[in-house]
Protein backbone atom coordinates (compact mmCIF):
# COMPACT_ATOMS: atom_id res chain seq x y z
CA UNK A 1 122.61 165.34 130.24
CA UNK A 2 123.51 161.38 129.71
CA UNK A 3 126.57 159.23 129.66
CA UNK A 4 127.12 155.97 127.99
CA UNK A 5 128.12 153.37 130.57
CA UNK A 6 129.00 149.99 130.18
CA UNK A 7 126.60 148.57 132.30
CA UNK A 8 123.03 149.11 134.34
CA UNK A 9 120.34 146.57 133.94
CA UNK A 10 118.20 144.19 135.99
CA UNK A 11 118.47 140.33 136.25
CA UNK A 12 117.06 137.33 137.07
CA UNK A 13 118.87 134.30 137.25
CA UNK A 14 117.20 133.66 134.35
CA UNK A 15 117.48 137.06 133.16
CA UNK A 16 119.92 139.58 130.62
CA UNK A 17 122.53 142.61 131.63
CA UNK A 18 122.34 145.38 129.79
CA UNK A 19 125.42 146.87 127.56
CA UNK A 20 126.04 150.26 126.66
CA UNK A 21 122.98 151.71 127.46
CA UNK A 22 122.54 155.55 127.63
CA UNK A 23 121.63 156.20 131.13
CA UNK A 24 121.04 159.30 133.05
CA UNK A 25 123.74 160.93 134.88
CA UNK A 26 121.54 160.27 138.51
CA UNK A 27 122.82 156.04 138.22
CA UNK A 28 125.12 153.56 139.81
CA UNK A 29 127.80 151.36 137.84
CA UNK A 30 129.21 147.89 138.78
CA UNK A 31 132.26 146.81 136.37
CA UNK A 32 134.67 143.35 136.64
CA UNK A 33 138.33 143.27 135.57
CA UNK A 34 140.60 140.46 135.83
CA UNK A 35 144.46 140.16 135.49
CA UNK A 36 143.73 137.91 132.96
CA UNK A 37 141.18 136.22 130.68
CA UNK A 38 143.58 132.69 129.55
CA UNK A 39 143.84 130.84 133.38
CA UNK A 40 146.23 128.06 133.73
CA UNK A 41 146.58 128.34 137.81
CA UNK A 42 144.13 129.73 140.83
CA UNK A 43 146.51 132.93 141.46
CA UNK A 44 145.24 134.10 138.26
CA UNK A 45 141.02 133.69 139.38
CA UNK A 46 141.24 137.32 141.06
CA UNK A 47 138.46 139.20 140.04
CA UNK A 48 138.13 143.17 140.23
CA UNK A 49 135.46 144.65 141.18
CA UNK A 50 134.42 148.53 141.32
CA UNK A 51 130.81 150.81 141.69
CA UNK A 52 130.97 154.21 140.96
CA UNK A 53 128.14 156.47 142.00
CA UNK A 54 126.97 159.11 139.42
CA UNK A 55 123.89 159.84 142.05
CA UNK A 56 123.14 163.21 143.31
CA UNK A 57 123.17 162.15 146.46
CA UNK A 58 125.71 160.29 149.03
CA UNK A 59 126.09 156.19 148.35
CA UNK A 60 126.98 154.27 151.30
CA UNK A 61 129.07 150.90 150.49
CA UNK A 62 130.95 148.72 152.99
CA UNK A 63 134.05 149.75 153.70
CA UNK A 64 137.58 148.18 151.97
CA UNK A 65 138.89 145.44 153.80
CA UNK A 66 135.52 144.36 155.57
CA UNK A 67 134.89 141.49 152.74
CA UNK A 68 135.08 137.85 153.72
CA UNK A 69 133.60 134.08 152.36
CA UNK A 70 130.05 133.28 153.39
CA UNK A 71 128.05 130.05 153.02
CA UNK A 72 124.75 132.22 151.71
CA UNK A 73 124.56 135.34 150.38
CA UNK A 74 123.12 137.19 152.57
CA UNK A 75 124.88 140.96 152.79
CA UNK A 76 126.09 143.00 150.22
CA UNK A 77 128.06 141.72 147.56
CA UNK A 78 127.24 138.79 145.75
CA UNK A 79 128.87 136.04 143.03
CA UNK A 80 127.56 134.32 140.44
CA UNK A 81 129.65 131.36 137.81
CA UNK A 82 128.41 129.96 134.40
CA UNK A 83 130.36 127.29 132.87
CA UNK A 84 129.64 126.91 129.16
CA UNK A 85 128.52 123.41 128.24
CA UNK A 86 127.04 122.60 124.88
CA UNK A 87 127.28 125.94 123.81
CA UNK A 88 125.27 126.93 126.55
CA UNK A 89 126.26 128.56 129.91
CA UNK A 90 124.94 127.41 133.06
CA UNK A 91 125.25 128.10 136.72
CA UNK A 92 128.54 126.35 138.62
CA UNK A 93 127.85 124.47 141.78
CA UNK A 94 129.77 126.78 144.42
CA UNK A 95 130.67 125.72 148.14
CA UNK A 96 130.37 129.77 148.95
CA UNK A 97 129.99 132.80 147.92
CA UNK A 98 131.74 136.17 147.95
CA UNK A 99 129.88 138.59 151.03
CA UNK A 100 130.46 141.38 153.60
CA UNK A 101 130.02 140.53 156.80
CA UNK A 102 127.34 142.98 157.86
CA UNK A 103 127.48 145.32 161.15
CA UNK A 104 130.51 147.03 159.37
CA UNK A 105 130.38 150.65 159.75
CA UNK A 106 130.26 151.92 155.88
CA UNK A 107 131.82 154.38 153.72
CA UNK A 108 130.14 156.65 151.30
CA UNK A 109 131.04 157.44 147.85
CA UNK A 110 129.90 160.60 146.25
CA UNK A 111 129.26 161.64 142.74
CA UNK A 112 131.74 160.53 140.67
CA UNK A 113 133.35 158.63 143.28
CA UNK A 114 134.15 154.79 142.84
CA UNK A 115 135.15 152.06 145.41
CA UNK A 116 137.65 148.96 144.35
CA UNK A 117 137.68 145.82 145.84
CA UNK A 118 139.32 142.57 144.68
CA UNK A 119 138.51 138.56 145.14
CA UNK A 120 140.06 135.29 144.95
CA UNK A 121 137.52 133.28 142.69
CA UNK A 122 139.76 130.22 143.19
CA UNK A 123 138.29 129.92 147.06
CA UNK A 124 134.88 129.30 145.72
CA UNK A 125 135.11 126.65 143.04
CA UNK A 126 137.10 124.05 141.44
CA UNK A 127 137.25 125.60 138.04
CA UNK A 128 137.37 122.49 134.91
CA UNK A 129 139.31 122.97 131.71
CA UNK A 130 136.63 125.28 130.14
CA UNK A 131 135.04 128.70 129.05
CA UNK A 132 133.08 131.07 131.86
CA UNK A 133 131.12 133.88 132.58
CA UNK A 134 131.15 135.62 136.08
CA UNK A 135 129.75 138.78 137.74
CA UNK A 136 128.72 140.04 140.36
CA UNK A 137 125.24 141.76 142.66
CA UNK A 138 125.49 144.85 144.59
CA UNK A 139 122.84 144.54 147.30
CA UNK A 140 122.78 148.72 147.06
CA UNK A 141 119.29 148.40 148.86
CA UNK A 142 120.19 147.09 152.29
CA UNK A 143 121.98 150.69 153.15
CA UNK A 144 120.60 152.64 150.25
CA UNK A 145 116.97 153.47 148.76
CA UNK A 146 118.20 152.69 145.31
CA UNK A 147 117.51 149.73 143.66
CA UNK A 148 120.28 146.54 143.63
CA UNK A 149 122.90 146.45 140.49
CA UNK A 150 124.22 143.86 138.93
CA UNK A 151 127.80 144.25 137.42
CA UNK A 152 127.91 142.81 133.29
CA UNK A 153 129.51 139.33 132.70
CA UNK A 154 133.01 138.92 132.90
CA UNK A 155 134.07 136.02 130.30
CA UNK A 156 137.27 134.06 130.72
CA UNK A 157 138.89 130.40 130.14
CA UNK A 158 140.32 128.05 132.20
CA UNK A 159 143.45 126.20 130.00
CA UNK A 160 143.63 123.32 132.02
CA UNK A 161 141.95 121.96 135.83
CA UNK A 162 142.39 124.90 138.66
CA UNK A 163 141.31 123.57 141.79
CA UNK A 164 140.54 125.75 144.97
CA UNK A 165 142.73 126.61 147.79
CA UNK A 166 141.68 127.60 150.95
């Protein structure tokens, strides 16, 4: 049997997401939300994220709560920013990015199961009047034997100069 998601695909910086591809029901989804897609102030750069696990088998993910800011990405979630210029989007300089800190004991998720976190974009960038794409890696592979997922891009505007609080 197969399900139509709204994501699964493989990247490269360089590279393309996949949408609405029929997948098998054995597969792992990453999706974004945000409050809103018109930003006018940094309270508004939260960013949604959830994975849901349609695998057969038990998915381990950090637990809520265990998230933090990290200088390289180097555990299991991950953040990248294109800013459109020219008609073209390109990647954002960043002063961080979005990680777990790892050593955290983790929780699983089971079929059907999903796991919610939410970040503050506005910590990572100063975000120019402009149009953007965001999403984000799941580093499944460092406590799984699945391959990594990346979530699809997230597009939003910026109405006017949001620079980041920390």
């Amino acid at each position: 049997m197969k399900i139509t998601l709204v994501y699964l695909g493989f990247f490269a910086l360089t590279g393309i997401a996949l949408h609405g591809q029929s997948i098998d029901k054995d597969s792992i989804s990453v999706s974004l939300s945000m409050p809103e897609k018109e930003i006018s102030e940094a309270k508004q750069l939260v960013v949604d994220v959830k994975i849901t696990s349609y695998k057969k088998n038990i998915l381990e993910v950090p637990e809520q709560g265990v998230w933090g800011y990290a200088l390289y990405h180097s555990g299991f979630l991950g953040v990248q920013v294109q800013r459109q210029v020219n008609g073209k989007f390109g990647d954002t300089p960043i002063s961080t990015s979005i990680d777990s800190f790892m050593g955290i004991d983790p929780d699983t998720l089971r079929t059907n199961d999903s796991k919610d976190w939410s970040f503050d974009l506005f910590r990572i960038n100063t975000f120019n009047k402009g149009s953007y794409r965001v999403r984000f890696f799941a580093s499944l592979s460092s406590l799984n034997p699945v391959k990594d997922v990346y979530s699809d891009w997230y597009y939003f505007k910026c109405s006017r100069d949001v620079k980041p609080v920390h």
